[in-house]
Protein backbone atom coordinates (compact mmCIF):
# COMPACT_ATOMS: atom_id res chain seq x y z
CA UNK A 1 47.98 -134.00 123.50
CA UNK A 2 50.02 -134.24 126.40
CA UNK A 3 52.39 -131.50 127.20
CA UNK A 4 55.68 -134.19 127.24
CA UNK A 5 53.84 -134.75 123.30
CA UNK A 6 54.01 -131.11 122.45
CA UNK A 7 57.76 -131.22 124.04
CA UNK A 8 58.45 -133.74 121.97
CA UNK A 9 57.51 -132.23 118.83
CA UNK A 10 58.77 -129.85 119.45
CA UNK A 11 62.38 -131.38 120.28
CA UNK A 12 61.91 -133.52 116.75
CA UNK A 13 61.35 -130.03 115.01
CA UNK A 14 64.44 -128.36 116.68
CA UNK A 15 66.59 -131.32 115.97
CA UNK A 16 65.83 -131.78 112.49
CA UNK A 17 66.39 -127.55 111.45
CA UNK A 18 69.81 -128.25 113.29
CA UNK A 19 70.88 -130.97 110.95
CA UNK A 20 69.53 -129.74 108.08
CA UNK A 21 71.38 -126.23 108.50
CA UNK A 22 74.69 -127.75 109.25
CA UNK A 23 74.70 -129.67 105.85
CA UNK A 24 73.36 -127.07 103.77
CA UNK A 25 74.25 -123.57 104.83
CA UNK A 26 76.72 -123.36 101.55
CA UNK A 27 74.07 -124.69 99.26
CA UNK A 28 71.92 -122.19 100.89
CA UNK A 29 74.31 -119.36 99.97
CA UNK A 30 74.37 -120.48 96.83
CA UNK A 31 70.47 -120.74 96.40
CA UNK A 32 71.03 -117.37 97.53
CA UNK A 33 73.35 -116.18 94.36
CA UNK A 34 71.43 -117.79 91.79
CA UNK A 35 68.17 -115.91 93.02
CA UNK A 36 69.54 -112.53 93.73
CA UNK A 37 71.75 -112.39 90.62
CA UNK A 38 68.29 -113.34 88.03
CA UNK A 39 66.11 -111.04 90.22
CA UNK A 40 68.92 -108.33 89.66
CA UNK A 41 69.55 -108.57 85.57
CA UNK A 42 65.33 -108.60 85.52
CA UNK A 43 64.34 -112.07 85.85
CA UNK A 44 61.37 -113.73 87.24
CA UNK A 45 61.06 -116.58 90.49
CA UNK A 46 58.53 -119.14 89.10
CA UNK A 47 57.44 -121.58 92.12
CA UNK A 48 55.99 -124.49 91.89
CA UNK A 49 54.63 -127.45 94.72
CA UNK A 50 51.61 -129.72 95.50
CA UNK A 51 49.22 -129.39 98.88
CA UNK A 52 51.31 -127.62 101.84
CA UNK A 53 54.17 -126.72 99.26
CA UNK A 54 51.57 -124.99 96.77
CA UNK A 55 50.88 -123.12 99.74
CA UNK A 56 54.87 -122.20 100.37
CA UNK A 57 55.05 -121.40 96.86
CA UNK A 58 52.28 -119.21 96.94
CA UNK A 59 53.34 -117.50 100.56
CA UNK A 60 57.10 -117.16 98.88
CA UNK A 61 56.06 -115.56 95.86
CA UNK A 62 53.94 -112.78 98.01
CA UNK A 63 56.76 -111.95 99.76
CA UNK A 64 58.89 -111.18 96.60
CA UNK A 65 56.30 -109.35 94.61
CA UNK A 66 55.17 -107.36 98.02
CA UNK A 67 57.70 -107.04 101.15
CA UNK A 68 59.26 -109.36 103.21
CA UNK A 69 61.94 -107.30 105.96
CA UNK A 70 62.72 -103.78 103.96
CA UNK A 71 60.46 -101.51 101.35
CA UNK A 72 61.65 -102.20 98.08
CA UNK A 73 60.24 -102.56 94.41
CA UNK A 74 58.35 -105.21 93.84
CA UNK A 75 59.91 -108.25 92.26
CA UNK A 76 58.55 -110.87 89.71
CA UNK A 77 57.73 -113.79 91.08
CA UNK A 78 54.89 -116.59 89.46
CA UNK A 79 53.27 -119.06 92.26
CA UNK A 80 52.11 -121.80 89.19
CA UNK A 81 49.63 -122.97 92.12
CA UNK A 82 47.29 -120.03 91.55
CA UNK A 83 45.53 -120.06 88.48
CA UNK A 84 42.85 -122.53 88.53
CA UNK A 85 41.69 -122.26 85.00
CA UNK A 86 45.01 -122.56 83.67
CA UNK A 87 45.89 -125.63 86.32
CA UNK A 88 42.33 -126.78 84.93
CA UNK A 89 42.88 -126.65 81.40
CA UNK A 90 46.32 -127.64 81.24
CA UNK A 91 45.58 -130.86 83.47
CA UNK A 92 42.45 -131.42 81.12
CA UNK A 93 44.24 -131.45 78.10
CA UNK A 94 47.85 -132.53 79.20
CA UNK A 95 47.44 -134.23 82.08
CA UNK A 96 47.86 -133.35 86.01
CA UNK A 97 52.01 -134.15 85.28
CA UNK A 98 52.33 -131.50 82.99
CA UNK A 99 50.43 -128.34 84.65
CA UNK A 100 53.55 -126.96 85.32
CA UNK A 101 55.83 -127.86 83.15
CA UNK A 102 53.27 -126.23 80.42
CA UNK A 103 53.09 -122.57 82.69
CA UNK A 104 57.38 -123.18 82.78
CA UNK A 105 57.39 -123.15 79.13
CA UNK A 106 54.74 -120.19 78.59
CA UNK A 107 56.21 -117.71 81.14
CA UNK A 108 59.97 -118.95 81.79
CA UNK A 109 63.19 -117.23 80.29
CA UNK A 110 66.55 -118.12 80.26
CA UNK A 111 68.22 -117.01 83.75
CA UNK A 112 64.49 -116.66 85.30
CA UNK A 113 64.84 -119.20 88.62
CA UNK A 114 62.34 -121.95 89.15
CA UNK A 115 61.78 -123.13 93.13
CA UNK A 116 60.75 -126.76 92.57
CA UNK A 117 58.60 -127.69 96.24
CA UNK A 118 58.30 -131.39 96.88
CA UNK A 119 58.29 -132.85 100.24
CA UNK A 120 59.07 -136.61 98.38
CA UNK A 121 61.66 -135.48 95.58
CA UNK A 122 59.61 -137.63 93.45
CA UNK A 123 56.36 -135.51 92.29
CA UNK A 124 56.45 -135.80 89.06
CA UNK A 125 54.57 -133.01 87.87
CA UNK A 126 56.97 -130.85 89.74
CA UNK A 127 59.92 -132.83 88.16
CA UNK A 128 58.32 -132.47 84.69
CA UNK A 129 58.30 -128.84 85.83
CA UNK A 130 62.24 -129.12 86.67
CA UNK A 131 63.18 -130.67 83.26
CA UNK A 132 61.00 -127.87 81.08
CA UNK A 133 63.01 -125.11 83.30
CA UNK A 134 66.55 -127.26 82.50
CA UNK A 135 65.51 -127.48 78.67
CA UNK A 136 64.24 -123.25 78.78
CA UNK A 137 67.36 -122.66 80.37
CA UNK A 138 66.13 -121.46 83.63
CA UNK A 139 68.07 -122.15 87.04
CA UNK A 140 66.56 -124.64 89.51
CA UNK A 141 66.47 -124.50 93.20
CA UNK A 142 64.71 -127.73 95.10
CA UNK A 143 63.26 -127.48 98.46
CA UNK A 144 62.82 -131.22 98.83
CA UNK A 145 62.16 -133.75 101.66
CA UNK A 146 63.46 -137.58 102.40
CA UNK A 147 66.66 -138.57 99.97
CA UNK A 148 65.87 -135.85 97.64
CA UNK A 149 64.36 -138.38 95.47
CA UNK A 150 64.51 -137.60 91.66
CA UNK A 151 64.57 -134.11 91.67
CA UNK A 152 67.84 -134.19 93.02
CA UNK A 153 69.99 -134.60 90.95
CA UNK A 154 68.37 -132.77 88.51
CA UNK A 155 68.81 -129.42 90.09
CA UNK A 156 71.62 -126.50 90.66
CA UNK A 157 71.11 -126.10 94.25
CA UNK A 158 69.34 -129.26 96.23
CA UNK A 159 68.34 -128.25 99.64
CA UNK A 160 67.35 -131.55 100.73
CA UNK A 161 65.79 -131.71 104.17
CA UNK A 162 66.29 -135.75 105.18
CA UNK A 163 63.51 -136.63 107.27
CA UNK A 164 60.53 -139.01 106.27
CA UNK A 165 58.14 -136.54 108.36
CA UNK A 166 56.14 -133.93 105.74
CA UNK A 167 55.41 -131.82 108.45
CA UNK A 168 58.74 -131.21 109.71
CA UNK A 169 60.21 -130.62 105.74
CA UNK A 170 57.84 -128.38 105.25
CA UNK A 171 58.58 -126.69 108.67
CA UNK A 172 62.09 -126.59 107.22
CA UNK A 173 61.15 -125.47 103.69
CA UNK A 174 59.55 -122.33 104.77
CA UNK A 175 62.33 -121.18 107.16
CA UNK A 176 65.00 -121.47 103.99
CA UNK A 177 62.67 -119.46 101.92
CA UNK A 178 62.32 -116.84 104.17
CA UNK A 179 66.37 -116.52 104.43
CA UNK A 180 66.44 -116.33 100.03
CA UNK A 181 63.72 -113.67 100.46
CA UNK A 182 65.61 -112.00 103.48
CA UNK A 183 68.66 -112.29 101.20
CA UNK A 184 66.94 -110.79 98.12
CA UNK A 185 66.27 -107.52 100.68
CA UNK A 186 70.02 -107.12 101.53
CA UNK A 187 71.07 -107.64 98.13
CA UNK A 188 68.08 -105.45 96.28
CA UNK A 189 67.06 -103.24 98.93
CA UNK A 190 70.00 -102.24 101.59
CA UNK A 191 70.11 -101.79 104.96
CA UNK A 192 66.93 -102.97 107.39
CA UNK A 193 64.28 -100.63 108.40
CA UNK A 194 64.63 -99.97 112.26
């Protein structure tokens, strides 16, 4: 690749976390609220995503139930990516749109937080996942890509990053879920380490 390439990658990457933040920094905060207010009254993150967001949920849910910026306890937080017999047997019997929505109903709790992961808005096992957390009474945050797609409107927080290009949602994705886990330090853990 040419260096004016990389530049421009680069450039497309800048301009797109600029627009996203300046039309979501309040929905952000309140992302923020819902997690830190569930993780403080004992409640548990579930996460859920396909390909590069099973990946974020996985790398998200590490940083709660280890460390992200300061020590703290660890906090309960469920990556449904992770258990291949489960994902096995539920998509065997079920079907692949319900592996998630089946782990939602076995493990969530009302005021437990799910962190619904599609790039499209539209993957429907993640929005079968969405509508067993709405019907368990569990909060839902979207990390989602393009117009949002279904998933939208179906959640309490939609932090909607509008660009057809996967690579630069996720990009996105993972810098807003490092700010709720650098959030969940200042609210559960106090000051930063020096």
């Amino acid at each position: 690749m040419r260096p004016d390439e990389i530049r421009a990658i680069a450039d497309e990457h800048q301009e797109t976390v600029r627009e996203f933040f300046a039309r979501n920094a309040e929905e952000i905060a309140r992302a923020e609220g819902l997690l830190t207010s569930s993780l403080a009254r004992g409640g548990t993150v579930l996460l859920c995503g396909n390909g590069g967001s099973a990946a974020d949920a996985q790398h998200l849910a590490a940083e709660l139930t280890g460390r992200f910026l300061r020590e703290r306890p660890g906090l309960p937080a469920v990556a449904l990516t992770t258990d291949s017999s489960a994902l096995t047997a539920i998509g065997n019997d079920y079907g692949f749109d319900r592996i998630f929505a089946r782990q939602v109903e076995a493990l969530g709790r009302p005021g437990d937080v799910l962190i619904a992961i599609t790039t499209s808005g539209s993957s429907l096992n993640v929005l079968q996942a969405i509508h067993a957390a709405r019907a368990r009474q569990l909060s839902v945050i979207g990390l989602l890509g393009r117009d949002g797609g279904a998933a939208r409107a179906l959640c309490d927080v939609a932090l909607v990053v509008e660009s057809g290009v996967t690579a630069r949602v996720q990009e996105v994705h993972i810098l807003v879920g490092h700010i709720l886990c650098e959030a969940v330090d200042r609210v559960l853990a106090g000051p930063r380490e020096e």
